[in-house]
Protein backbone atom coordinates (compact mmCIF):
# COMPACT_ATOMS: atom_id res chain seq x y z
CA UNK A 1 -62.69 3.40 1.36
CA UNK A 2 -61.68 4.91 -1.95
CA UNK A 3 -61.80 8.78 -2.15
CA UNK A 4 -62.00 10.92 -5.02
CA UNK A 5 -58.26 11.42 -5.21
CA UNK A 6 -57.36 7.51 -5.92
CA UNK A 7 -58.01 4.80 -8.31
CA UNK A 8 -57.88 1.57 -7.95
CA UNK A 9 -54.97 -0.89 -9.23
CA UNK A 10 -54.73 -4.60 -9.46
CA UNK A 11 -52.31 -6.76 -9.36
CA UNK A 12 -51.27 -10.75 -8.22
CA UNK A 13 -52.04 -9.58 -4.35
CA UNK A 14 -54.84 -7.98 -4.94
CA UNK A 15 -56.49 -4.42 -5.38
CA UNK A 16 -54.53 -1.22 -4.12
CA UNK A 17 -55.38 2.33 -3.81
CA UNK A 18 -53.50 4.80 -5.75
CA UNK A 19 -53.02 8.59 -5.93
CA UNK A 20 -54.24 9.90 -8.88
CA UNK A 21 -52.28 12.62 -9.32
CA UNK A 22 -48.86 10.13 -9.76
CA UNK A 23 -47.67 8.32 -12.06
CA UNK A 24 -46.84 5.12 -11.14
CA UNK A 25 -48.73 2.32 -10.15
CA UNK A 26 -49.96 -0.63 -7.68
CA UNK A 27 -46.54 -2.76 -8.48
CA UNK A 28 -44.40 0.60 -7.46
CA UNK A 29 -47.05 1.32 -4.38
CA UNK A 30 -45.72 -2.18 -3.07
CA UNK A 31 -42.34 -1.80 -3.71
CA UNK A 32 -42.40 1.82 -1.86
CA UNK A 33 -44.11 -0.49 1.38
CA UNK A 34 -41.87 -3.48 1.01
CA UNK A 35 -38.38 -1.20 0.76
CA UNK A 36 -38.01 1.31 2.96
CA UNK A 37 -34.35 0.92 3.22
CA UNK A 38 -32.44 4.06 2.47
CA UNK A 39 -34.36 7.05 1.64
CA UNK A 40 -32.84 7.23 -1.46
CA UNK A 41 -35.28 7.27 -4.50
CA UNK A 42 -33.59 5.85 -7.99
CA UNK A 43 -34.69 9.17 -9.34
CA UNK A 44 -30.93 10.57 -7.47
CA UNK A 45 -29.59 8.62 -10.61
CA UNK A 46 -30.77 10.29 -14.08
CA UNK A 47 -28.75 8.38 -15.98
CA UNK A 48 -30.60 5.39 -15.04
CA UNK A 49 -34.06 6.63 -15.13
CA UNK A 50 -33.02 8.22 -18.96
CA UNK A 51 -31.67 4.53 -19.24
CA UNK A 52 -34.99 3.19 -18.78
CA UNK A 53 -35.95 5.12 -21.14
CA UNK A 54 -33.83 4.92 -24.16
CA UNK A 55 -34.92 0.75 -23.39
CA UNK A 56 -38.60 1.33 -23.56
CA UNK A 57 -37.84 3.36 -26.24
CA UNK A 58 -35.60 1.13 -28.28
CA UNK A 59 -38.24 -2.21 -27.30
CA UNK A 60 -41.43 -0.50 -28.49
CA UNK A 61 -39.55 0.65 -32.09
CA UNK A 62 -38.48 -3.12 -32.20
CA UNK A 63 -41.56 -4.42 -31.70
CA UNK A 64 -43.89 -2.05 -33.72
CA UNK A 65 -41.78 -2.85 -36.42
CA UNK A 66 -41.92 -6.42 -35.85
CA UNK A 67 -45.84 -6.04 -36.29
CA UNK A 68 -46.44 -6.60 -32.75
CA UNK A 69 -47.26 -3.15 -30.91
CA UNK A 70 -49.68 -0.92 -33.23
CA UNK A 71 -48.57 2.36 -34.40
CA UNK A 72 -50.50 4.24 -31.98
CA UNK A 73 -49.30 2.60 -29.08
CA UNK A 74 -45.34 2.62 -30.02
CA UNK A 75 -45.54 6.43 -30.79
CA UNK A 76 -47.33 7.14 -27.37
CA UNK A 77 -44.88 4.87 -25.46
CA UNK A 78 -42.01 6.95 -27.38
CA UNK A 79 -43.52 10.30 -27.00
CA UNK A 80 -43.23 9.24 -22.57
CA UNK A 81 -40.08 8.04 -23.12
CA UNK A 82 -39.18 11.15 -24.95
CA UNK A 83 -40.41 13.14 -22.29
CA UNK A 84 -38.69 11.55 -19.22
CA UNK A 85 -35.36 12.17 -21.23
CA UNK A 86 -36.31 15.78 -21.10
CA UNK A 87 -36.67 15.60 -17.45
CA UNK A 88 -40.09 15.17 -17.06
CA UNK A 89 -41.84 12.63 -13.79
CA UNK A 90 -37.94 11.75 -12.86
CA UNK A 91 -39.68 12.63 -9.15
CA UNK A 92 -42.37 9.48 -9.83
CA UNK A 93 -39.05 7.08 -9.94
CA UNK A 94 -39.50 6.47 -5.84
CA UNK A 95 -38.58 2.74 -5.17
CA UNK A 96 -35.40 2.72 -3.07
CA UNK A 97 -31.87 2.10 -4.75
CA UNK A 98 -31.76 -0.88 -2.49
CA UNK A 99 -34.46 -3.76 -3.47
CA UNK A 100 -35.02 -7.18 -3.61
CA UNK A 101 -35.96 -9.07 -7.02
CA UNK A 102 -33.40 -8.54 -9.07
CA UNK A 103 -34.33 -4.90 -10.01
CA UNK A 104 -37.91 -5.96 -10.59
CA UNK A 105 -39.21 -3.02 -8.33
CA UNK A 106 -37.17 -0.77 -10.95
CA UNK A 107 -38.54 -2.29 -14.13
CA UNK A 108 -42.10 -2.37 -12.80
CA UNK A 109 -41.88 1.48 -11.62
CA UNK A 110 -40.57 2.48 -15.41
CA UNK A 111 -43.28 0.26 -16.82
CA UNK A 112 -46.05 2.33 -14.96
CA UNK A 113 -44.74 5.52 -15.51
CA UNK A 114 -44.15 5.37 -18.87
CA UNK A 115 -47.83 3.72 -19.41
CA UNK A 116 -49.20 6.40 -17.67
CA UNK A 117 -47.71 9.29 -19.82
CA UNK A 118 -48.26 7.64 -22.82
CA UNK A 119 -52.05 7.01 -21.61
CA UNK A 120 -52.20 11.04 -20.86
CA UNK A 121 -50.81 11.73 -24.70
CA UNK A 122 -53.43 9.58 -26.07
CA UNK A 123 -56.13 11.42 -24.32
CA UNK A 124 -57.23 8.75 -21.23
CA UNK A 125 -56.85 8.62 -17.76
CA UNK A 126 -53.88 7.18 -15.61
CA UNK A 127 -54.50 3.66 -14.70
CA UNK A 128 -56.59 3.08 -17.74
CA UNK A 129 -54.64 0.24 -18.67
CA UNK A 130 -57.37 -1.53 -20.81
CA UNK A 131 -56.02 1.03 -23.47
CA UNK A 132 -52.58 0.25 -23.07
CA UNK A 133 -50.93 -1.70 -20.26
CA UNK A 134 -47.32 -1.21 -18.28
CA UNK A 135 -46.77 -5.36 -18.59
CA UNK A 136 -48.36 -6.12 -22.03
CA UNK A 137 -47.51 -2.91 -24.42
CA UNK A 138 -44.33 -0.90 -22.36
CA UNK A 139 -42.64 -4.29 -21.19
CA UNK A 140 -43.85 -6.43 -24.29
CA UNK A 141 -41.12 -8.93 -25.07
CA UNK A 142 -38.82 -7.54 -21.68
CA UNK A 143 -38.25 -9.47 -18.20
CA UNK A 144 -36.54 -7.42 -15.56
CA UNK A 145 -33.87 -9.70 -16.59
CA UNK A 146 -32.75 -8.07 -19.93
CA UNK A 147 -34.38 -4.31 -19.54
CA UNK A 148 -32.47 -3.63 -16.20
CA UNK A 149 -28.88 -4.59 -16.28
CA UNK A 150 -29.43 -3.38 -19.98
CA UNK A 151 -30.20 -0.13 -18.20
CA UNK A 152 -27.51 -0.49 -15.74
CA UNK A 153 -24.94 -0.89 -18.63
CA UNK A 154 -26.39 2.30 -20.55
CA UNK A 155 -26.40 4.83 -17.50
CA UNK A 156 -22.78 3.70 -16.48
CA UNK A 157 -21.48 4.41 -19.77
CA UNK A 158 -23.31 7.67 -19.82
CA UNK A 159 -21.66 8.53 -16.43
CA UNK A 160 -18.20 6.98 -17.03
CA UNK A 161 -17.49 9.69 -19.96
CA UNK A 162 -18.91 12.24 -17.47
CA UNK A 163 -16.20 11.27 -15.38
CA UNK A 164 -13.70 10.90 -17.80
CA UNK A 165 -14.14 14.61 -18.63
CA UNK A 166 -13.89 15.76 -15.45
CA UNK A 167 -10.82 13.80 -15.03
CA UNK A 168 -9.94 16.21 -17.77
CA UNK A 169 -10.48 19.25 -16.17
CA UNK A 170 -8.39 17.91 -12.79
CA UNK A 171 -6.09 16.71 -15.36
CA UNK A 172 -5.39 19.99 -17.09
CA UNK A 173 -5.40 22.16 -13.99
CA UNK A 174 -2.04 19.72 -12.70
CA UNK A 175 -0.62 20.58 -16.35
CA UNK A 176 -0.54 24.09 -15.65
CA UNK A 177 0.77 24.00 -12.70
CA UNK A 178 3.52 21.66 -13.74
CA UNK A 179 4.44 24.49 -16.35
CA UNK A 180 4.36 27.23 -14.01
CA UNK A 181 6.65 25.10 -11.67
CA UNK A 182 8.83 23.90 -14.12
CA UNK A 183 12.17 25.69 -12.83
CA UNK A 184 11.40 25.72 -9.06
CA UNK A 185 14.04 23.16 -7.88
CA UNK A 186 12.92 20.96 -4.76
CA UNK A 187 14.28 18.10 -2.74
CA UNK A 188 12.54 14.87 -3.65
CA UNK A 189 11.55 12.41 -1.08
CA UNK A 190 11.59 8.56 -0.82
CA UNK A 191 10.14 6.97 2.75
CA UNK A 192 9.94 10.83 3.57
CA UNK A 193 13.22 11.15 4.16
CA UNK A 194 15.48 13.66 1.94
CA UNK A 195 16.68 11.80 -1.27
CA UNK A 196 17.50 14.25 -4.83
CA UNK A 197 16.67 17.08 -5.77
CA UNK A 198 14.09 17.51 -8.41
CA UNK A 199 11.22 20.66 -9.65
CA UNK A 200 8.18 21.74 -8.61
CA UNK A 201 7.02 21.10 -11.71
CA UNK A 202 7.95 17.62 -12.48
CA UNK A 203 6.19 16.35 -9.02
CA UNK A 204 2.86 18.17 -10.24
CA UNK A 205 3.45 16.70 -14.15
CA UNK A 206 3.36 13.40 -12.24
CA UNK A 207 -0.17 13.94 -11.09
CA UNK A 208 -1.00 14.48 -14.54
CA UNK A 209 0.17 11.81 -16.47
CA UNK A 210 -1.59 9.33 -13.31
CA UNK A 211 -5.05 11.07 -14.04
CA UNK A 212 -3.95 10.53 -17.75
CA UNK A 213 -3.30 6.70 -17.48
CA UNK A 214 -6.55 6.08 -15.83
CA UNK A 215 -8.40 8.45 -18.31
CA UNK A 216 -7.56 5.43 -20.43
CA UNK A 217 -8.34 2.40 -18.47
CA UNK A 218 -11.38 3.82 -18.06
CA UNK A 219 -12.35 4.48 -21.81
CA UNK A 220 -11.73 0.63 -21.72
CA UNK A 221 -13.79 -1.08 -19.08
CA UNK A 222 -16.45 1.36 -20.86
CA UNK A 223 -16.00 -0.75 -23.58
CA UNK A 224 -16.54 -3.77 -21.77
CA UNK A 225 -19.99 -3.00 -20.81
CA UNK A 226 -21.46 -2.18 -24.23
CA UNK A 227 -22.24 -5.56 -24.52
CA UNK A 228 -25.94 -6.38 -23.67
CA UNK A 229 -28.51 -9.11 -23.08
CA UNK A 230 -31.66 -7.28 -24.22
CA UNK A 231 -33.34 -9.81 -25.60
CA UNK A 232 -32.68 -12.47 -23.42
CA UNK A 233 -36.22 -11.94 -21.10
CA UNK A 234 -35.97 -14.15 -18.08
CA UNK A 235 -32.50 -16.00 -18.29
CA UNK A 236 -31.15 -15.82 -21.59
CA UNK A 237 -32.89 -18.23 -23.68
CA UNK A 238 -35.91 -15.60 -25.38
CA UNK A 239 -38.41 -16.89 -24.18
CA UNK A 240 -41.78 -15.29 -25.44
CA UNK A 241 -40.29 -12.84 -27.99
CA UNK A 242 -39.17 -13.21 -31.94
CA UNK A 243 -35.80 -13.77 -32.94
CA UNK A 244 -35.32 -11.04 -34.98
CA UNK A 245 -36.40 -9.21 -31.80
CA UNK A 246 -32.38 -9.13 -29.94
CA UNK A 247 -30.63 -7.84 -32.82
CA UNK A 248 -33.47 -5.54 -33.84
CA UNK A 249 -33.95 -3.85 -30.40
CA UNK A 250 -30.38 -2.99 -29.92
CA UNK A 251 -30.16 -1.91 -33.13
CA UNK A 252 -32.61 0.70 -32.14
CA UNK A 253 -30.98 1.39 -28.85
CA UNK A 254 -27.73 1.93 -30.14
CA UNK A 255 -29.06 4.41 -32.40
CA UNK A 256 -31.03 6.52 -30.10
CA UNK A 257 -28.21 6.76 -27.53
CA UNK A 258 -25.25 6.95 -30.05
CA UNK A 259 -23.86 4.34 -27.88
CA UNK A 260 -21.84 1.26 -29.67
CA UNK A 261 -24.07 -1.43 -27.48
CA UNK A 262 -23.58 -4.97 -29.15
CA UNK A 263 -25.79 -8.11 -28.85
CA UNK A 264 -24.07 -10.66 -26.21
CA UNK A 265 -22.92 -13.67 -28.59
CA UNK A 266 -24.07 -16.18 -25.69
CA UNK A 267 -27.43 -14.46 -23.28
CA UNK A 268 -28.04 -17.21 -21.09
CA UNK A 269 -24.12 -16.26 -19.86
CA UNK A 270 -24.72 -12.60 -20.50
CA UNK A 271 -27.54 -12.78 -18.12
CA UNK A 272 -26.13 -14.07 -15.04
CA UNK A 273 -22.80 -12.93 -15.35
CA UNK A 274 -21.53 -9.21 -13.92
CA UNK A 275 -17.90 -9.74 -14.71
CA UNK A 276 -18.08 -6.29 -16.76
CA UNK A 277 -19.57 -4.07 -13.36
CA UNK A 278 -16.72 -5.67 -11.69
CA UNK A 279 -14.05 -5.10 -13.86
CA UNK A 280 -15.45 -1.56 -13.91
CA UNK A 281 -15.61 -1.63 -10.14
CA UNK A 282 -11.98 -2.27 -9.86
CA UNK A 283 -10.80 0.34 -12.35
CA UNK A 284 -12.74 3.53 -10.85
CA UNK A 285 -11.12 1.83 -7.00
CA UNK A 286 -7.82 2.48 -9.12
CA UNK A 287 -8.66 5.66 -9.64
CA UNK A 288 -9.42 6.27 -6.32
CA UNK A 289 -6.63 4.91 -4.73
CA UNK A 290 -4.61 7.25 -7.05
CA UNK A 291 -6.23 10.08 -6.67
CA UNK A 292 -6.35 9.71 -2.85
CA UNK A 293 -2.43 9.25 -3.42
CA UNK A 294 -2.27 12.62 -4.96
CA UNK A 295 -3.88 14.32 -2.66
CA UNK A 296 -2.26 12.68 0.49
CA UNK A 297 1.19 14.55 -1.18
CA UNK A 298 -0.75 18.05 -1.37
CA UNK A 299 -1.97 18.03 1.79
CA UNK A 300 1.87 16.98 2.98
CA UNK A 301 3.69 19.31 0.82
CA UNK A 302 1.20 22.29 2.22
CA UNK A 303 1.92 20.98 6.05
CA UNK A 304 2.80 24.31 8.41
CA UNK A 305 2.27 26.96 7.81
CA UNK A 306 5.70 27.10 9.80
CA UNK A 307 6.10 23.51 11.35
CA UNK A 308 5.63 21.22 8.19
CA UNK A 309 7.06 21.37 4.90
CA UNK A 310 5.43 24.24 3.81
CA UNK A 311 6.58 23.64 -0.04
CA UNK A 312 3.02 24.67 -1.58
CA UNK A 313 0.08 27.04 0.00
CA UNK A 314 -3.01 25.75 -1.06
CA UNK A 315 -5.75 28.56 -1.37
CA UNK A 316 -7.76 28.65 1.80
CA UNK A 317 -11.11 28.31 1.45
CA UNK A 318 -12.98 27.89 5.02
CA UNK A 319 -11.79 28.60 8.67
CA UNK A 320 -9.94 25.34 10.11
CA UNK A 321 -11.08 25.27 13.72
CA UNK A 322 -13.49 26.49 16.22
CA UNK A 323 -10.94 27.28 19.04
CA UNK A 324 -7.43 27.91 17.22
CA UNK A 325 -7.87 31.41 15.16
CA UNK A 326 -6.38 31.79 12.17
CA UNK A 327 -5.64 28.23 11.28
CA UNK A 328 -6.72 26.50 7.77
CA UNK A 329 -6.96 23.04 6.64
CA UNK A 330 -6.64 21.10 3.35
CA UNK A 331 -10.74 20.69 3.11
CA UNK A 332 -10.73 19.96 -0.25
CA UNK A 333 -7.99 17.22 -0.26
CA UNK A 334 -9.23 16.02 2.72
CA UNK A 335 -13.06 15.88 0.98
CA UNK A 336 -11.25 13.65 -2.31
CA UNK A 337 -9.66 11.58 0.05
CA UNK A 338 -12.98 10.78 2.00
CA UNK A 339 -14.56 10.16 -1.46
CA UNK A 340 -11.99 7.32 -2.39
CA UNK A 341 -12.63 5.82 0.59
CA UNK A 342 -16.30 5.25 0.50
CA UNK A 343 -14.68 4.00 -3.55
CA UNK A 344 -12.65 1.52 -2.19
CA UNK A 345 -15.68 0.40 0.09
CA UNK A 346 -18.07 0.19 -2.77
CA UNK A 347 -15.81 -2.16 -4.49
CA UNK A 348 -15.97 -4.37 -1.97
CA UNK A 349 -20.00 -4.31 -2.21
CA UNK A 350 -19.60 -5.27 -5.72
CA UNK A 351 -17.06 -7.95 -5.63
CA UNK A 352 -19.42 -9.68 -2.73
CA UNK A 353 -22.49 -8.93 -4.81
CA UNK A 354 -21.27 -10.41 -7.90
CA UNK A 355 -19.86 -13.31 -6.36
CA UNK A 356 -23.50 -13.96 -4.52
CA UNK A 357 -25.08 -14.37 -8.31
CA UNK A 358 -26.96 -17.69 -8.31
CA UNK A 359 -27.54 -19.81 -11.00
CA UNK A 360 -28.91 -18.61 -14.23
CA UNK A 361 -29.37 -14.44 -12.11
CA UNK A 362 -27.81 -12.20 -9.87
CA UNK A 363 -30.33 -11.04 -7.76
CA UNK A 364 -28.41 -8.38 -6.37
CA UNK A 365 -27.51 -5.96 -8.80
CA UNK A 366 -29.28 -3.24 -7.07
CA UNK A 367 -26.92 -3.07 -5.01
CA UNK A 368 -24.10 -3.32 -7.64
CA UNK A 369 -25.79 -0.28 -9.27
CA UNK A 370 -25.83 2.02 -6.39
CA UNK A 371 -22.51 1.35 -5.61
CA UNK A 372 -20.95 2.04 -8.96
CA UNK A 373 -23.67 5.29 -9.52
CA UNK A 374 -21.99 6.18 -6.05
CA UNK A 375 -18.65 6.11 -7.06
CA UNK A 376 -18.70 7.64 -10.40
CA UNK A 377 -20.65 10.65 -9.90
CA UNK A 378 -18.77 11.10 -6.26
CA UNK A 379 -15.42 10.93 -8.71
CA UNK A 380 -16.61 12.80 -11.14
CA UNK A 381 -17.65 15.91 -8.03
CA UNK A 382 -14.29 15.58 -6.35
CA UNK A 383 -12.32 16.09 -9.31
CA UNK A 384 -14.08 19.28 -10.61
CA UNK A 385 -13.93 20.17 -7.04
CA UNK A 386 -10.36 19.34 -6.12
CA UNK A 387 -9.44 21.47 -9.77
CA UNK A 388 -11.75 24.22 -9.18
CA UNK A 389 -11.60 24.83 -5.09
CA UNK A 390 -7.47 23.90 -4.97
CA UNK A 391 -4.95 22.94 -7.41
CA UNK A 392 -6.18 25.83 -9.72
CA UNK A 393 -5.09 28.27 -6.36
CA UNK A 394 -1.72 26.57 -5.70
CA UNK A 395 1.32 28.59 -5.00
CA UNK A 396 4.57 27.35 -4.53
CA UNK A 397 6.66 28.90 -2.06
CA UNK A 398 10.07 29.04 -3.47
CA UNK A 399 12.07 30.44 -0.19
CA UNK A 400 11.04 27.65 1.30
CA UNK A 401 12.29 25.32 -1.13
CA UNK A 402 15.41 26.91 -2.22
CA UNK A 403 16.54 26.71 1.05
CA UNK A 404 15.51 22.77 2.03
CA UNK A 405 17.14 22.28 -1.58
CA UNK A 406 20.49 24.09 -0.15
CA UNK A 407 20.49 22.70 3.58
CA UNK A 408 19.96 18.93 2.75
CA UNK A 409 21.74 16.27 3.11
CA UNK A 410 20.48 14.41 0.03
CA UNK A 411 22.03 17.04 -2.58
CA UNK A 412 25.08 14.60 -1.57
CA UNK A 413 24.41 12.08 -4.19
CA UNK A 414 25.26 14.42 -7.23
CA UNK A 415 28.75 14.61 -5.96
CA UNK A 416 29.12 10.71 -5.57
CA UNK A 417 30.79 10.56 -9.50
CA UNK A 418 33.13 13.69 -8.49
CA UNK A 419 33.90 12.97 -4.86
CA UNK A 420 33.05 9.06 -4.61
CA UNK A 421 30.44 7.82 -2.76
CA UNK A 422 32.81 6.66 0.42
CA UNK A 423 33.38 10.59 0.49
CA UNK A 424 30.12 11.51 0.10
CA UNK A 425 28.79 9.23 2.47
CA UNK A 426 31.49 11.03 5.32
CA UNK A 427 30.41 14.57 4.31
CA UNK A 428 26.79 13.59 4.60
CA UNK A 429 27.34 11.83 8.19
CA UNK A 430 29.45 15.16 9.07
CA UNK A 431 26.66 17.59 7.91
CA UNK A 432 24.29 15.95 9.35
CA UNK A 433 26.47 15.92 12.93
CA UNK A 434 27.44 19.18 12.78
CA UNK A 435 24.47 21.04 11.01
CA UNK A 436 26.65 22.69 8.29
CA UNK A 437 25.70 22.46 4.68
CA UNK A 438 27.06 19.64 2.42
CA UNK A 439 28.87 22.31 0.24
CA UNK A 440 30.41 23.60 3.52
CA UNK A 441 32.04 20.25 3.92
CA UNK A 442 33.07 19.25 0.82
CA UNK A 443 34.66 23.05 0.50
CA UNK A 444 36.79 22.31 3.88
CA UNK A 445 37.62 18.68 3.34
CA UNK A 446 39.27 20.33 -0.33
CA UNK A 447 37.30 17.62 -2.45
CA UNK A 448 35.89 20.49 -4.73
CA UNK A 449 36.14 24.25 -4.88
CA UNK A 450 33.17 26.50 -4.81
CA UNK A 451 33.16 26.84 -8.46
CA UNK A 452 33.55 23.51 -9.36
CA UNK A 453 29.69 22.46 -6.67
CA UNK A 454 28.51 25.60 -8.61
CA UNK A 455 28.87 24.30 -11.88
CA UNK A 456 27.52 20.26 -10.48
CA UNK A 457 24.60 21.87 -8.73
CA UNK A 458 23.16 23.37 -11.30
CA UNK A 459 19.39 22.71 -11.37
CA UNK A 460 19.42 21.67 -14.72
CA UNK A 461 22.05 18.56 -13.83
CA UNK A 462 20.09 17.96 -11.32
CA UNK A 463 16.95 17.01 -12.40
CA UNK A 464 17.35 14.80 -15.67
CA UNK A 465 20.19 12.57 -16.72
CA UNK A 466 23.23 14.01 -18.09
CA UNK A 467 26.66 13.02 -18.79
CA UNK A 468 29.12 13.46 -15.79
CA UNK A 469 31.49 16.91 -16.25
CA UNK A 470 34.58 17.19 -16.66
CA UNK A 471 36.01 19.48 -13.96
CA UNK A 472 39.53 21.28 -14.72
């Protein structure tokens, strides 16, 4: 029985009662009963649901001026769509990130919503859809087809240069460290065994220019996915809208966003294919498999205090156990490292999802969409956190490495063009035996005097390529 609190909604299925006070409708009632999957509303993404909207948006201009939507109608739809970019009824986008139909659920529950404000703005009730409908006015010359991975493409780019700036700030912070550890000399490792000395600061530079490098691939698989099919409605061909309606419509869209969206050349391919979420896919993996690197070495170099290599401190920032007092753990690289992880996993979702595209649609870029939302605003957290919580905190503790620079066997190869490297190799087999130093050797063998190691050793021969002295 219907109470005062509900209206009543029709759609192929029949009538359905809905809340009053929300503002979707019957096709996002179904779609909240059909997928209750993971808890997760698509309202956790605001780039998509401000997506949606720049679409609506961008369709309604098109089509108002193509003398199909009446002035009244267009500026209501746009005043809605307006709004939800301001952050109003992101809480009525509730059908789960996970979905079947190809997004439909999606396109339906932006349809209703954005009906429903525009219906308040022009003075009637929700659900009064005799004055303008979610199908025939908001969706008017859209399938789920175009307006979704349309969407899709729009919020990734909007949360791809989020990343990319936060990349920045991770980015920067490794710069300044690099400059305040430019003249702390260090052994370098290769297989983690001792191999030449190098600085502090060129190991942290190194983290730099990676985040650097794949500040750039980035900025181009963005590129990639400015390319749209809106337009295309159902698989590409146009079906049911003008032909000045493709080029107009993204016109509009790309000037309300102020993002350089294109027209596909070819829609029927632009609408089944995903090759540009994949390539995408793979690039923010790289990232992660990079940045996962990085912090694998932090969390190395930090080891101890006293039983590891205890090169860096990192700033503590929680206690580390329950039953040993006083010890701390690399959280924060520990929390990036779990994030590239559940990267790498989401790649694989895409690469099976994409490949699982039938015919003229993928079905299943829900799924696609969740998993690259995922991984680019879990990215873009871990960087400002790993900048922020740790490497802006990082100390260097130069004891420590001034001595595994003097005590290793490794500092042998700068002495292979003075000594040879059949003498260095015995003076590095009798250090090793014996536990003395390599200069303590080479000074008792008489292959060099103390002055003449003083003069090789110097940090800056050691660390960049320089012509061989000539020892008197």
């Amino acid at each position: 029985m219907l109470t005062p609190s509900e209206r009543i909604e029709h759609d192929l299925l029949g009538d359905l009662a809905v809340p009053n006070e929300v503002y979707y409708g019957v096709h996002t009632l179904r779609a909240l009963h059909n997928f209750p999957i993971t808890g997760i509303p698509i309202s956790t993404y605001p780039n998509l649901i401000n997506a949606l909207a720049y679409v609506k948006e961008a369709a309604a201009l098109a089509n108002h001026e193509l003398g199909l939507l009446p002035e009244n109608k267009m500026k209501a739809i746009v005043h809605a769509c307006r709004q939800i970019r301001d952050g109003r009824a992101h809480d009525q986008f509730v059908v789960d990130v996970i979905q079947g139909g190809a997004g439909t659920s999606t396109n339906m529950n932006a349809n209703e919503v954005v009906a429903n404000l525009a219906l308040e703005h022009l003075g009637h009730q929700r659900g009064d859809y005799a004055v303008l409908h979610p199908n025939e006015d908001v969706n008017l010359g859209q399938s789920t087809n175009d307006v979704y991975p349309t969407a899709l493409k729009i919020a990734t780019y909007m949360g791809i240069a989020q990343l990319v700036d936060a990349m920045g700030v991770l980015r920067e912070s490794f710069e300044r460290k690099a400059e305040e550890f430019r003249d702390d000399l260090k052994m370098g490792r290769t297989q983690l065994q001792d191999a030449v000395p190098m600085t502090l600061g060129q190991e942290f530079s190194t983290f730099a220019v990676m985040l650097d490098e794949d500040q750039e691939r980035l900025r181009e698989a963005s590129k990639l996915i400015c390319e749209i099919n809106l337009g295309a409605t159902a698989i590409g061909t146009g079906i049911n809208t003008s032909p000045a309606y493709a080029p107009l419509a993204c016109s509009h869209l790309a000037s309300i966003t102020g993002i350089p969206v294109t027209t596909s050349p070819n829609l029927v391919e632009a609408t089944q294919d995903v090759g540009s979420f994949v390539q995408l896919s793979g690039v923010l993996k790289r990232v992660a498999v990079k940045l996962s690197k990085v912090c694998n070495d932090l969390r190395l170099l930090s080891s101890g205090p006293r039983a590891g290599f205890g090169e860096i401190n990192l700033p503590p920032v929680q206690a580390g156990s329950s039953i040993m007092p006083g010890k701390v753990n690399p959280v924060i690289p520990e929390v990036v490292n779990q994030i590239a992880f559940e990267v790498i996993g989401n790649d694989v979702t895409v690469s099976f999802a994409a490949e699982a595209g039938q015919l003229q649609l993928n079905a299943f870029e829900p799924i696609i969409a969740h998993s690259l939302f995922k991984s680019v605003a879990h990215l873009r957290a871990g960087c400002l956190t790993l900048a922020s919580k740790c490497v802006d905190g990082i100390t260097a503790n130069r004891d420590r490495l001034r001595s595994l620079v003097e005590n290793s066997i490794g500092i042998v190869t700068a002495l292979n063009p003075y000594i040879g490297y059949t003498n260095a190799t015995q003076v590095a087999q009798e250090a090793l035996v014996s536990g003395r130093s390599v200069a303590e050797v080479v000074i008792e063998k008489g292959l060099l005097t103390r002055e003449q190691l003083d003069e090789i050793l110097q940090p800056a021969l050691l660390t960049q390529p320089r012509q061989t002295l000539s020892l008197s």
